[in-house]
C-alpha atoms as a PDB file:
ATOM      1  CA  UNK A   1       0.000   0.000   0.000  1.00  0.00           C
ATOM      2  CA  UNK A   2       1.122   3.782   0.370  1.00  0.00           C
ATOM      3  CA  UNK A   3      -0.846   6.856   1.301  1.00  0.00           C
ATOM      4  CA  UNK A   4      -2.565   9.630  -1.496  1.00  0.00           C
ATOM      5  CA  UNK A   5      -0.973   8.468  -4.494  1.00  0.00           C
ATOM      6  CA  UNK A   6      -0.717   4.913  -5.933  1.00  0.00           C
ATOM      7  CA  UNK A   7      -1.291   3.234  -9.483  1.00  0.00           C
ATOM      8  CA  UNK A   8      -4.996   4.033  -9.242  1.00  0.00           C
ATOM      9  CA  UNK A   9      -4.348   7.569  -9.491  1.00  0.00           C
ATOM     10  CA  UNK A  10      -5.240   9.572 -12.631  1.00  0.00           C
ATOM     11  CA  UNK A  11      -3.796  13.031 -12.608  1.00  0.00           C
ATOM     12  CA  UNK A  12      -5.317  16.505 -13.718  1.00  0.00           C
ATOM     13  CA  UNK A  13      -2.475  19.403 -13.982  1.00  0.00           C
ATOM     14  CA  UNK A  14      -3.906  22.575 -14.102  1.00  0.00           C
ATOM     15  CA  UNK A  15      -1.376  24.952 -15.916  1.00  0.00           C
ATOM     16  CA  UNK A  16      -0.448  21.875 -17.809  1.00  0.00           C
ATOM     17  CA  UNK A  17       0.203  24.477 -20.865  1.00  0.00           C
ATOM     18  CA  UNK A  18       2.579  26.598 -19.291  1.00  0.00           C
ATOM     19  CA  UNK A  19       6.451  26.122 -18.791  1.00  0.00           C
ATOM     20  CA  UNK A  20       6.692  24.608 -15.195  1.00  0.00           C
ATOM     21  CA  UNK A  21       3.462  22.521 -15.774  1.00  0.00           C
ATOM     22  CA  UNK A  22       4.646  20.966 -19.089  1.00  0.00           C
ATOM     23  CA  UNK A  23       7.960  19.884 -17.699  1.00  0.00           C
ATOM     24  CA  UNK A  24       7.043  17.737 -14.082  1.00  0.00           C
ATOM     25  CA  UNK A  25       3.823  16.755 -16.131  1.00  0.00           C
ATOM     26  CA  UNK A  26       5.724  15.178 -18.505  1.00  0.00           C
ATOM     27  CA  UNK A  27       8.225  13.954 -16.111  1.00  0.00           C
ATOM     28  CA  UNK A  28       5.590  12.566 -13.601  1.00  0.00           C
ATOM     29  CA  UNK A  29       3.956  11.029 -16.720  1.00  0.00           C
ATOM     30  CA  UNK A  30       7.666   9.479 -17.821  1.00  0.00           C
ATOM     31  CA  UNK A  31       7.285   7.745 -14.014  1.00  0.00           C
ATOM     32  CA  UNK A  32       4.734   5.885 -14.523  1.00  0.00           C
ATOM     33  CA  UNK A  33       1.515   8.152 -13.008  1.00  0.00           C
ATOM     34  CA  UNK A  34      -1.300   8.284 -14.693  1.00  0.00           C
ATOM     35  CA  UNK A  35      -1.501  11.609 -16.270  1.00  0.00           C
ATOM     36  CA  UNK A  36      -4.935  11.668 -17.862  1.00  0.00           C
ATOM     37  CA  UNK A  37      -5.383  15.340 -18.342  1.00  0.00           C
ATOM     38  CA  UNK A  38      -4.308  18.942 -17.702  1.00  0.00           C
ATOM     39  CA  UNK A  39      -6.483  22.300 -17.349  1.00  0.00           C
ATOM     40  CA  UNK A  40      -5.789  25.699 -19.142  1.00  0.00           C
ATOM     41  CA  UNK A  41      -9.055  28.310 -19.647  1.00  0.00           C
ATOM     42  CA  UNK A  42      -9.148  28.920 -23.147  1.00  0.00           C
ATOM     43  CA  UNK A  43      -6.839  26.183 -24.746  1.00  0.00           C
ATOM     44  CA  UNK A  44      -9.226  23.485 -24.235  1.00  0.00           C
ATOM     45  CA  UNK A  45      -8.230  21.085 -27.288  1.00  0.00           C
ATOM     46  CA  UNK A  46      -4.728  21.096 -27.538  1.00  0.00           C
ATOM     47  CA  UNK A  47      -3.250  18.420 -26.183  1.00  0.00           C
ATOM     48  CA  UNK A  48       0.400  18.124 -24.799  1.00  0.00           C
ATOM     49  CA  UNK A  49       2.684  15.383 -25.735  1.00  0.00           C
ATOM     50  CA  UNK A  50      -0.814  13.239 -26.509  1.00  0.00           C
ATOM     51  CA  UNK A  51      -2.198  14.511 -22.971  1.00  0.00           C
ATOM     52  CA  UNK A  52      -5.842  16.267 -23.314  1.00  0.00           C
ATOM     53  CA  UNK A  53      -6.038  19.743 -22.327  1.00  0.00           C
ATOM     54  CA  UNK A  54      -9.790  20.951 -21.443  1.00  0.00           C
ATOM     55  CA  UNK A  55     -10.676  24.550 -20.018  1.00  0.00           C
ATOM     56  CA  UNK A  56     -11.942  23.928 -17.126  1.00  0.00           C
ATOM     57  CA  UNK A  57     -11.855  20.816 -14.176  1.00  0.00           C
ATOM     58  CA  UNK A  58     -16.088  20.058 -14.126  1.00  0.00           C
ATOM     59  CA  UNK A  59     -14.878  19.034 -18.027  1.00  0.00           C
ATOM     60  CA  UNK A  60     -11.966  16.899 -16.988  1.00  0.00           C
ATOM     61  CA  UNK A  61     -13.118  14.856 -14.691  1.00  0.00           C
ATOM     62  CA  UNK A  62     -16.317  14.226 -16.828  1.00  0.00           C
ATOM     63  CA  UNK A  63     -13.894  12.978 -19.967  1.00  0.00           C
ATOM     64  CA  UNK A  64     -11.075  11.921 -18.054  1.00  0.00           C
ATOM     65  CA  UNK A  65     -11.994  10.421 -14.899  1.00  0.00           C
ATOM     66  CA  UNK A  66      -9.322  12.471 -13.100  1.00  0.00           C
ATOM     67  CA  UNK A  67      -9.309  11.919  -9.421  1.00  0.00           C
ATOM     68  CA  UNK A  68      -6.334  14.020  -8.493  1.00  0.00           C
ATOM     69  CA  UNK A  69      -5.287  17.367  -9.183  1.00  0.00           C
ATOM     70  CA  UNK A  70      -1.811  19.235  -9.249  1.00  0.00           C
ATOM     71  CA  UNK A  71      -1.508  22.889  -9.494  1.00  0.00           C
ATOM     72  CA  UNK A  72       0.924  24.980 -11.084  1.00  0.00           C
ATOM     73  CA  UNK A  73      -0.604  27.886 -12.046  1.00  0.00           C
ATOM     74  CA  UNK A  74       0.503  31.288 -11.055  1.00  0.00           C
ATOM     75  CA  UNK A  75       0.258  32.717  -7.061  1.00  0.00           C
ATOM     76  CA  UNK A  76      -2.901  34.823  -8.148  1.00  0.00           C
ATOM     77  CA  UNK A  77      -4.981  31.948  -9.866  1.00  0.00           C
ATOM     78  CA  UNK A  78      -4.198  29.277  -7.497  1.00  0.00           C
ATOM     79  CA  UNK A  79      -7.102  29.651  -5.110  1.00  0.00           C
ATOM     80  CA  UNK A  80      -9.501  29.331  -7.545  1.00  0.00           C
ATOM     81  CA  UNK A  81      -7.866  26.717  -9.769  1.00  0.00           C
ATOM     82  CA  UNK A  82      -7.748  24.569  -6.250  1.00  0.00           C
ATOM     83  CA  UNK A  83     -11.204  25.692  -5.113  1.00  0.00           C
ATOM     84  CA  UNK A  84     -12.539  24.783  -8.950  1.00  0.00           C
ATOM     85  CA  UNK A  85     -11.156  21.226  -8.610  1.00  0.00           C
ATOM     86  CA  UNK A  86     -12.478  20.592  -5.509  1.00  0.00           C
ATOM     87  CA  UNK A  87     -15.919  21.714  -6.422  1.00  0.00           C
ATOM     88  CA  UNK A  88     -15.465  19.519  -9.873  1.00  0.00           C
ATOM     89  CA  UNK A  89     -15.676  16.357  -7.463  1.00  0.00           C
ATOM     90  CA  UNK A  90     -11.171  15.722  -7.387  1.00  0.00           C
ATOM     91  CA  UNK A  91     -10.656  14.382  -4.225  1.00  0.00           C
ATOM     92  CA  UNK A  92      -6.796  14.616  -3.540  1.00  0.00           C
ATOM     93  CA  UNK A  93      -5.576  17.971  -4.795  1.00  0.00           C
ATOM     94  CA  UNK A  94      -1.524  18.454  -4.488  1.00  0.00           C
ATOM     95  CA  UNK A  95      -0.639  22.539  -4.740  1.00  0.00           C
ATOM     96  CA  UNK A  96       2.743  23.207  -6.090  1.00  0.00           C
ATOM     97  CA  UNK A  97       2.584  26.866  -6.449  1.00  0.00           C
ATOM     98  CA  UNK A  98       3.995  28.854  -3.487  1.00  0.00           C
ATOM     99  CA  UNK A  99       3.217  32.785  -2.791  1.00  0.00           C
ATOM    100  CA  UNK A 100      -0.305  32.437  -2.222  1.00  0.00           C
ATOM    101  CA  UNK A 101      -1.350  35.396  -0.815  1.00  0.00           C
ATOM    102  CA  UNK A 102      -2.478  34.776   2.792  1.00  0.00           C
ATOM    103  CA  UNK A 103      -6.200  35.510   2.538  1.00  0.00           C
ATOM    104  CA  UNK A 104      -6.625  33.798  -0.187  1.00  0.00           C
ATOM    105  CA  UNK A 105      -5.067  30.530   2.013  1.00  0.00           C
ATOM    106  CA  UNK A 106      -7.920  31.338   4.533  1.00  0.00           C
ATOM    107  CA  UNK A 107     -10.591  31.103   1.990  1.00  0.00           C
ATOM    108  CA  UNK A 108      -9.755  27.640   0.433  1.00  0.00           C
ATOM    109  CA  UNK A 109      -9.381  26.694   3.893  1.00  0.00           C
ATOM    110  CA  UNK A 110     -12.677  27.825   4.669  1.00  0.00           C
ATOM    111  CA  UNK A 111     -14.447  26.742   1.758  1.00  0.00           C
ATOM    112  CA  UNK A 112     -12.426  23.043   2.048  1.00  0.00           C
ATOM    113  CA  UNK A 113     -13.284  22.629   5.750  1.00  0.00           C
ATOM    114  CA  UNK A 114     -17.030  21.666   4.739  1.00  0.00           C
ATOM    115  CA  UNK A 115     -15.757  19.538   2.161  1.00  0.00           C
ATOM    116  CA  UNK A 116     -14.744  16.223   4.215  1.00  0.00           C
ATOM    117  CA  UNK A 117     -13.410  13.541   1.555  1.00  0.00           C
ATOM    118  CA  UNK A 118     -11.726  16.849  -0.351  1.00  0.00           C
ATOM    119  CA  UNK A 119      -7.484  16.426   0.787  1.00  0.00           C
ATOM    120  CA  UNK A 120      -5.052  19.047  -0.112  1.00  0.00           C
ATOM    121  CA  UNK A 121      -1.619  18.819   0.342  1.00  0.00           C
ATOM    122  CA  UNK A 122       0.243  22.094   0.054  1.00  0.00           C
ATOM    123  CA  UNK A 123       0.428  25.162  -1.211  1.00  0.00           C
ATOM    124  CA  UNK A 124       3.662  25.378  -1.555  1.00  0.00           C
ATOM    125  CA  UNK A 125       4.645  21.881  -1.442  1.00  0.00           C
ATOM    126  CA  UNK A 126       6.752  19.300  -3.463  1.00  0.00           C
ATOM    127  CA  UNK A 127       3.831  17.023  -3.321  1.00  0.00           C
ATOM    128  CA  UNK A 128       3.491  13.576  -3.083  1.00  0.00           C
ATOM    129  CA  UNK A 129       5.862  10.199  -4.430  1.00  0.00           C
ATOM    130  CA  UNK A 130       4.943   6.684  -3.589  1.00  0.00           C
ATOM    131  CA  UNK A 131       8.202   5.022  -5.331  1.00  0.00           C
ATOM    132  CA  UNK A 132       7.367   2.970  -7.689  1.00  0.00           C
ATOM    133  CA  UNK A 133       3.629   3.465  -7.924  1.00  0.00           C
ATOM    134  CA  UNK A 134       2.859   7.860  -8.815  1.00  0.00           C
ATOM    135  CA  UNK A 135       4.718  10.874  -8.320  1.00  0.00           C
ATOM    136  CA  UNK A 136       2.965  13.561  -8.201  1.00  0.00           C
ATOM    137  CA  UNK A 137       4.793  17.048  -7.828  1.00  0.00           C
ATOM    138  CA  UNK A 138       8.549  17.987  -8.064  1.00  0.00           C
ATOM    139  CA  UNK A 139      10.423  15.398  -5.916  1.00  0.00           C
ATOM    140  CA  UNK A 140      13.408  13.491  -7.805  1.00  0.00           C
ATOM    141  CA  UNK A 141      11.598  10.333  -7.747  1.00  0.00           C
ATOM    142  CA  UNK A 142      15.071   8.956  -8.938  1.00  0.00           C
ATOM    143  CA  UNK A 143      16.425   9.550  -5.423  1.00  0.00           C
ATOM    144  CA  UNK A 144      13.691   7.109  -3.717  1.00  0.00           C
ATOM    145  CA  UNK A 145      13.030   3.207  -3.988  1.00  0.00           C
ATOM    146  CA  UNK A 146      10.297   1.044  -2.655  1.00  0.00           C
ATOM    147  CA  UNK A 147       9.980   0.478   1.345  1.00  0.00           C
ATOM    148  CA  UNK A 148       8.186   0.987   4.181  1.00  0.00           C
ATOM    149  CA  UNK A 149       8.991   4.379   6.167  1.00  0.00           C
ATOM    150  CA  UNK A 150       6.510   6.667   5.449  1.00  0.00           C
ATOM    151  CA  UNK A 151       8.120  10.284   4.914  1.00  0.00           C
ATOM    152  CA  UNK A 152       6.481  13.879   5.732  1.00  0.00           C
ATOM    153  CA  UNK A 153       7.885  16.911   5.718  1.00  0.00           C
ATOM    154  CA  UNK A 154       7.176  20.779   6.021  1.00  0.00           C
ATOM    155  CA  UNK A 155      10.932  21.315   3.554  1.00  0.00           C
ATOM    156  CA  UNK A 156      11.494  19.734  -0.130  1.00  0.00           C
ATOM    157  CA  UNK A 157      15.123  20.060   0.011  1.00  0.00           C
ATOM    158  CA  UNK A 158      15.130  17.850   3.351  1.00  0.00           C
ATOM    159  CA  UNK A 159      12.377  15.436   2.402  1.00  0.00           C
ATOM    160  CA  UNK A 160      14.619  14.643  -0.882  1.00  0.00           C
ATOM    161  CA  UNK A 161      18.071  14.981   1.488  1.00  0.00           C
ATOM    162  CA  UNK A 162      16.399  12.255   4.395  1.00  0.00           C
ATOM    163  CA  UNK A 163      15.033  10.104   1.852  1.00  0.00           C
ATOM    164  CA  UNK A 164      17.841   9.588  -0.361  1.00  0.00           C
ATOM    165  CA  UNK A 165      20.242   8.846   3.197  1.00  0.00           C
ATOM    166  CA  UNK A 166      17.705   6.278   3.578  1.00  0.00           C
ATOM    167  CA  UNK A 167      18.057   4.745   0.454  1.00  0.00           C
ATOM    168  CA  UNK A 168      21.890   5.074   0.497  1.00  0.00           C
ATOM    169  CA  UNK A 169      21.805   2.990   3.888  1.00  0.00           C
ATOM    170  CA  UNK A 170      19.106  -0.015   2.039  1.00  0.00           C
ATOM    171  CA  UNK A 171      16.024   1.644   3.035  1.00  0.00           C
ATOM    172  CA  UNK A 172      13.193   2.886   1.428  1.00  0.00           C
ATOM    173  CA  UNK A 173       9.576   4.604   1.438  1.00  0.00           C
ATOM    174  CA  UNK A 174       6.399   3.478   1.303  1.00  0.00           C
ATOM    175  CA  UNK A 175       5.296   7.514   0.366  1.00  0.00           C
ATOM    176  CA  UNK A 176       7.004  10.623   0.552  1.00  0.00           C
ATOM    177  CA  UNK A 177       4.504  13.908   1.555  1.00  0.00           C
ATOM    178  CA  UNK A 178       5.736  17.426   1.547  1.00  0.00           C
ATOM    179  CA  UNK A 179       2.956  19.484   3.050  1.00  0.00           C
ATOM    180  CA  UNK A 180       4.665  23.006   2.415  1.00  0.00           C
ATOM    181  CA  UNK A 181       5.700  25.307   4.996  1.00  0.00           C
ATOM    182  CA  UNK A 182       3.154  28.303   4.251  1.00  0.00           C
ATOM    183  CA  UNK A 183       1.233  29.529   7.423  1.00  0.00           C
ATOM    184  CA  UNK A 184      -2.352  27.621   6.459  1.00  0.00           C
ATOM    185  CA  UNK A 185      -1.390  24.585   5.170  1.00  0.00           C
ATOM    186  CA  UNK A 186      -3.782  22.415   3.386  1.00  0.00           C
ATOM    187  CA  UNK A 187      -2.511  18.901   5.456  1.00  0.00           C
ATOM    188  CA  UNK A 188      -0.872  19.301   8.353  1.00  0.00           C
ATOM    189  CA  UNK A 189       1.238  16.353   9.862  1.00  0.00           C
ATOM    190  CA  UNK A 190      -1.247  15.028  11.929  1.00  0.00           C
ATOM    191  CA  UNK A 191      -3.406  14.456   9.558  1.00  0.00           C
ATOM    192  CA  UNK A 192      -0.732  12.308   7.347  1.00  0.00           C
ATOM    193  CA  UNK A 193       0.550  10.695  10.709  1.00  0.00           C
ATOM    194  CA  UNK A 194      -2.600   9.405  10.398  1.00  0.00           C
ATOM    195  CA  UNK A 195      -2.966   7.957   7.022  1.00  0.00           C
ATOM    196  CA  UNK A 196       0.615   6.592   8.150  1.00  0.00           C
ATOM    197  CA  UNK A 197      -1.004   4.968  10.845  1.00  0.00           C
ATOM    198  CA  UNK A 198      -3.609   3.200   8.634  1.00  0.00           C
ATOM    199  CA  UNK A 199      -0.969   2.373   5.727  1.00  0.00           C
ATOM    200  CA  UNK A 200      -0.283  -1.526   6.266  1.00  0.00           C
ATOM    201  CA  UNK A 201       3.316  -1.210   4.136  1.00  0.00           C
ATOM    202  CA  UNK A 202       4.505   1.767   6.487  1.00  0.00           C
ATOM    203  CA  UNK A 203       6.561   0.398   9.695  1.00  0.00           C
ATOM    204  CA  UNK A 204       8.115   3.794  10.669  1.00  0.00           C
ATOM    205  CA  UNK A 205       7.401   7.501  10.082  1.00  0.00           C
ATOM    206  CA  UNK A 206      10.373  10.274  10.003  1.00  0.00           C
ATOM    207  CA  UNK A 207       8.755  13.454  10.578  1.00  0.00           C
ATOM    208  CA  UNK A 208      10.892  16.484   9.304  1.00  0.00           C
ATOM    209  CA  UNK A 209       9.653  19.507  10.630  1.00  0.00           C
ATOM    210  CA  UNK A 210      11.176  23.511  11.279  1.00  0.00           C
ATOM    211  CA  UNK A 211      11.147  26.819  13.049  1.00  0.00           C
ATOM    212  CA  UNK A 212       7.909  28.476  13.580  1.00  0.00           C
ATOM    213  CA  UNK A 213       4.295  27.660  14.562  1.00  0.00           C
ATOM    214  CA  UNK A 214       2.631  24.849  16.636  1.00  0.00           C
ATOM    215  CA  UNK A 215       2.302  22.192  14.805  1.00  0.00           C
ATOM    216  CA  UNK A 216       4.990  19.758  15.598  1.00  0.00           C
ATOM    217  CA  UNK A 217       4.176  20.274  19.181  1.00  0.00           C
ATOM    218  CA  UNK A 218       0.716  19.263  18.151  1.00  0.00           C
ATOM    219  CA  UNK A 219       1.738  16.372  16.367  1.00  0.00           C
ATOM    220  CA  UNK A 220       3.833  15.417  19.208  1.00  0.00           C
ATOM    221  CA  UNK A 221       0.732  15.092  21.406  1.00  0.00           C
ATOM    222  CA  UNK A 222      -1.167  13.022  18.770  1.00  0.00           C
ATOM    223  CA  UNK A 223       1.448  10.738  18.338  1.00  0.00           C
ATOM    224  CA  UNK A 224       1.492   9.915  22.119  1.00  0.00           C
ATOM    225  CA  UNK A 225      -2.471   9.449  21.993  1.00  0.00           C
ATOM    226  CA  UNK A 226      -3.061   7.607  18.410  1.00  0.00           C
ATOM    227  CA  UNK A 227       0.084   6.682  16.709  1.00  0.00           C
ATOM    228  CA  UNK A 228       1.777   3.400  17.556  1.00  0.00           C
ATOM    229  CA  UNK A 229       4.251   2.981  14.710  1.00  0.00           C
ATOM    230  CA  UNK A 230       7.905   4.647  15.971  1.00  0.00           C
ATOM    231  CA  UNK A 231       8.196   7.983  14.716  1.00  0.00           C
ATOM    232  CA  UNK A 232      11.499   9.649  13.881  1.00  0.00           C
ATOM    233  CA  UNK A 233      11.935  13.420  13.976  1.00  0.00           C
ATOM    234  CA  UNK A 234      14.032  16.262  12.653  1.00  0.00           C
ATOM    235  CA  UNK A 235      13.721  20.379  13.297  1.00  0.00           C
ATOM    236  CA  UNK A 236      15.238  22.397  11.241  1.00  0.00           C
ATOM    237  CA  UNK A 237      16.326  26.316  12.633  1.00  0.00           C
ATOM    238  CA  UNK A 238      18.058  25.760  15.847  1.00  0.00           C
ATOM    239  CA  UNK A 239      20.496  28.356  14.783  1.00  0.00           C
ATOM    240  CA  UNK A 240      17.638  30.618  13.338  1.00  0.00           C
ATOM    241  CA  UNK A 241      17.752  33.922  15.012  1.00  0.00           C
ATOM    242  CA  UNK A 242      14.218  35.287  16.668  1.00  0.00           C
ATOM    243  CA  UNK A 243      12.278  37.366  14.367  1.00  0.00           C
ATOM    244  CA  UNK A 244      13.681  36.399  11.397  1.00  0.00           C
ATOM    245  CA  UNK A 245      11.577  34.288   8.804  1.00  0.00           C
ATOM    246  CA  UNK A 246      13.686  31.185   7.523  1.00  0.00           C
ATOM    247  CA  UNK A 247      13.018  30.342   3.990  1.00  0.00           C
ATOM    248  CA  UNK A 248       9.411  29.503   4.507  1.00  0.00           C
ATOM    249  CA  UNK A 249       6.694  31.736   4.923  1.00  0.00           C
ATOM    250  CA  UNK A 250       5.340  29.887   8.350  1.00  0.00           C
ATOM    251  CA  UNK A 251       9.320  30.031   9.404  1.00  0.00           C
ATOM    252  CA  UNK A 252       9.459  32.453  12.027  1.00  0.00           C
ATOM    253  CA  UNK A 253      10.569  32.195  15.798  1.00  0.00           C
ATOM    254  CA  UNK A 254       7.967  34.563  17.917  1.00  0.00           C
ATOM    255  CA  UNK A 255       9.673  34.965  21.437  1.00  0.00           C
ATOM    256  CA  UNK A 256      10.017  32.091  22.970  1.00  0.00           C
ATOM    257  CA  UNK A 257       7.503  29.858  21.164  1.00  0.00           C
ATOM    258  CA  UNK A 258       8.258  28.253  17.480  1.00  0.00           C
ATOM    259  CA  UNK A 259      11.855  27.340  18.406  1.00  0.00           C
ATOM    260  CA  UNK A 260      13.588  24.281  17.260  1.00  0.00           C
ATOM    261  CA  UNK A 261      14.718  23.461  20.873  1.00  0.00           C
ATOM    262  CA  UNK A 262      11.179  23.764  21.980  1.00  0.00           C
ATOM    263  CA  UNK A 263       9.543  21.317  19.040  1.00  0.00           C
ATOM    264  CA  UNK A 264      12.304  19.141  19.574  1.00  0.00           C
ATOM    265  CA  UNK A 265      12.162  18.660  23.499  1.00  0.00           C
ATOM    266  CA  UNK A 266       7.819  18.385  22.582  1.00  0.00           C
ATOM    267  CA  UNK A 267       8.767  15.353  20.309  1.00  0.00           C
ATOM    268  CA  UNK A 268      11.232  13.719  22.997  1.00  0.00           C
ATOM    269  CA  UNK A 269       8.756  13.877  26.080  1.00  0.00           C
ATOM    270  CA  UNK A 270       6.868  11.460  23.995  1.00  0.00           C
ATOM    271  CA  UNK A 271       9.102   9.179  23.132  1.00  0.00           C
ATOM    272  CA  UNK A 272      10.162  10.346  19.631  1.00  0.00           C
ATOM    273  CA  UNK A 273      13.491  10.605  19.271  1.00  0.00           C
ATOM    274  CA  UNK A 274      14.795  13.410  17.241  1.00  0.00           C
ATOM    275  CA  UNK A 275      18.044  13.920  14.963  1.00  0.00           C
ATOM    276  CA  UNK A 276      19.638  16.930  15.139  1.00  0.00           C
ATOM    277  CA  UNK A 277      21.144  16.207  11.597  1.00  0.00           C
ATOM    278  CA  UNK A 278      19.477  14.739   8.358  1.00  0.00           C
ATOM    279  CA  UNK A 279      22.467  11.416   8.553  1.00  0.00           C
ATOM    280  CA  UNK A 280      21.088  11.188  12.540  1.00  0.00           C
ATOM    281  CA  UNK A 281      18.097  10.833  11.404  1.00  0.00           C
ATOM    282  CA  UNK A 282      19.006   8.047   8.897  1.00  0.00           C
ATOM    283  CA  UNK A 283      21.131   6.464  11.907  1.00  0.00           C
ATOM    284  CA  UNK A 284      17.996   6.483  13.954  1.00  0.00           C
ATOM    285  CA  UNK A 285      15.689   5.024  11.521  1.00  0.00           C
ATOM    286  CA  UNK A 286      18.439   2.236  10.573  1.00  0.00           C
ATOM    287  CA  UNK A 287      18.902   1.441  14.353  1.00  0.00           C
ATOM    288  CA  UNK A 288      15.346   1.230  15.270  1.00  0.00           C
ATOM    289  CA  UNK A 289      14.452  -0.763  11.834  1.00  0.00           C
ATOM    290  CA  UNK A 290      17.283  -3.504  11.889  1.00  0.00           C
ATOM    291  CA  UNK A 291      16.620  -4.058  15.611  1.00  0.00           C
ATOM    292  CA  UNK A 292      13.054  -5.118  15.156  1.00  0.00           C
END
């Protein structure tokens, strides 16, 4: 098994015409997902290297059967273009496009909140690989191979960095989830702790967090109360000066609270032990996977 993406998946890119879209659809088709479709108002009826383009998402789904969505269309579209898949009936939507402008975060969440089965992973995200099965986003599926450790991560460059240790040491991933590191995320890592939880092939979770917010102390308390697979964690920024945003939008210390010291010492008091490099991390996971 894996989690969000697998062979079933048939995948709608909306801004499948423009530069960014053309080249990971293509390259996510070349991988084996099924890439059934792409979206672009107004050039419904090309089609790009043999893949239908239609104008809008309601006429997708209806010819293609599309049951997944990924987004690359520019900051000021992407609201709508995510808002206009879910309301076309495409159940797993992964958001690529990063500089959403806040509000406009706060009104797909709003609008997806009454919309229970409808799962978005991002903005600002690398999206989702299951090696072997669909990629569906920008990770270098290259890097990964089959296995069972379940990957999530609010950084792309650290997902790809953790999971290719792990494959260097004989290990490798049942799925790979970057949920993006803006300030409203679509998924946050409880809910794909628990879709980890309830994946058969994962044995292990590495959760790869950073700097600013709540939510890996949230997580932390969630994995004490519902997850029983070991979880591995990571915190990027304990160098990051107060004040300062780090890269991501949602990375920014406040005082005393969103500090990597604090997230990690959250994680510990429940039993999660946490690598204060990516190659600890890998250690970790080896140690706790050949010993059981």
């Amino acid at each position: 098994m894996s989690i969000l993406v697998d062979r079933e998946t048939r995948v709608c890119v909306s801004g499948i015409t423009g530069r960014e879209g053309t080249f990971h659809a293509l390259n996510n088709k070349r991988y084996g997902t099924g890439v059934v479709s792409g979206v672009t108002p107004g050039k419904g009826g090309q089609r790009v290297d043999g893949i239908p383009v239609f104008n809008s998402f309601r006429e997708a789904v209806a010819r293609t059967d599309a049951n997944t969505a990924m987004v690359f269309v520019p900051a000021r579209f992407a609201a709508d273009s995510i808002l206009e898949a879910a309301d076309a009936g495409i159940r797993t939507i992964v958001a690529i496009t990063e500089g959403i402008p806040a509000h406009d975060e706060l009104r797909m969440s709003a609008h997806l909140s009454v919309l229970d089965d409808v799962r978005l992973i991002g903005p600002n995200c690398p999206g989702v690989l299951s090696p072997g099965k669909a990629n569906v986003g920008i990770i270098p599926a290259a890097f990964f191979r089959e296995g069972n450790v379940g990957v999530v991560s609010r950084s792309g460059t650290l997902t790809y960095q953790i999971g290719n240790e792990l494959a260097q040491r004989g290990f490798g991933n049942s799925s790979i989830v970057g949920i993006g590191g803006d300030p409203v995320p679509g998924s946050s890592f409880i809910d794909v702790l628990a879709l980890f939880e309830a994946d058969s092939e994962t044995e292990l979770v590495v959760m790869s967090g950073e700097i600013g917010g709540s939510a890996e102390e949230e997580a932390a308390q969630f994995i004490a109360d519902e997850v029983s697979k070991p979880v591995v964690g990571y915190i990027a920024g304990f160098t990051a000066p107060p004040g300062k945003t780090m890269g991501h939008a949602g990375a920014i210390v406040s005082g005393s609270k969103g500090t990597a010291r604090a997230k990690a010492e959250a994680l510990e008091a429940v039993g999660v032990r946490v690598g204060r490099t990516p190659t600890e991390v890998s250690d970790i996971v080896v140690e706790i996977l050949d010993g059981s």
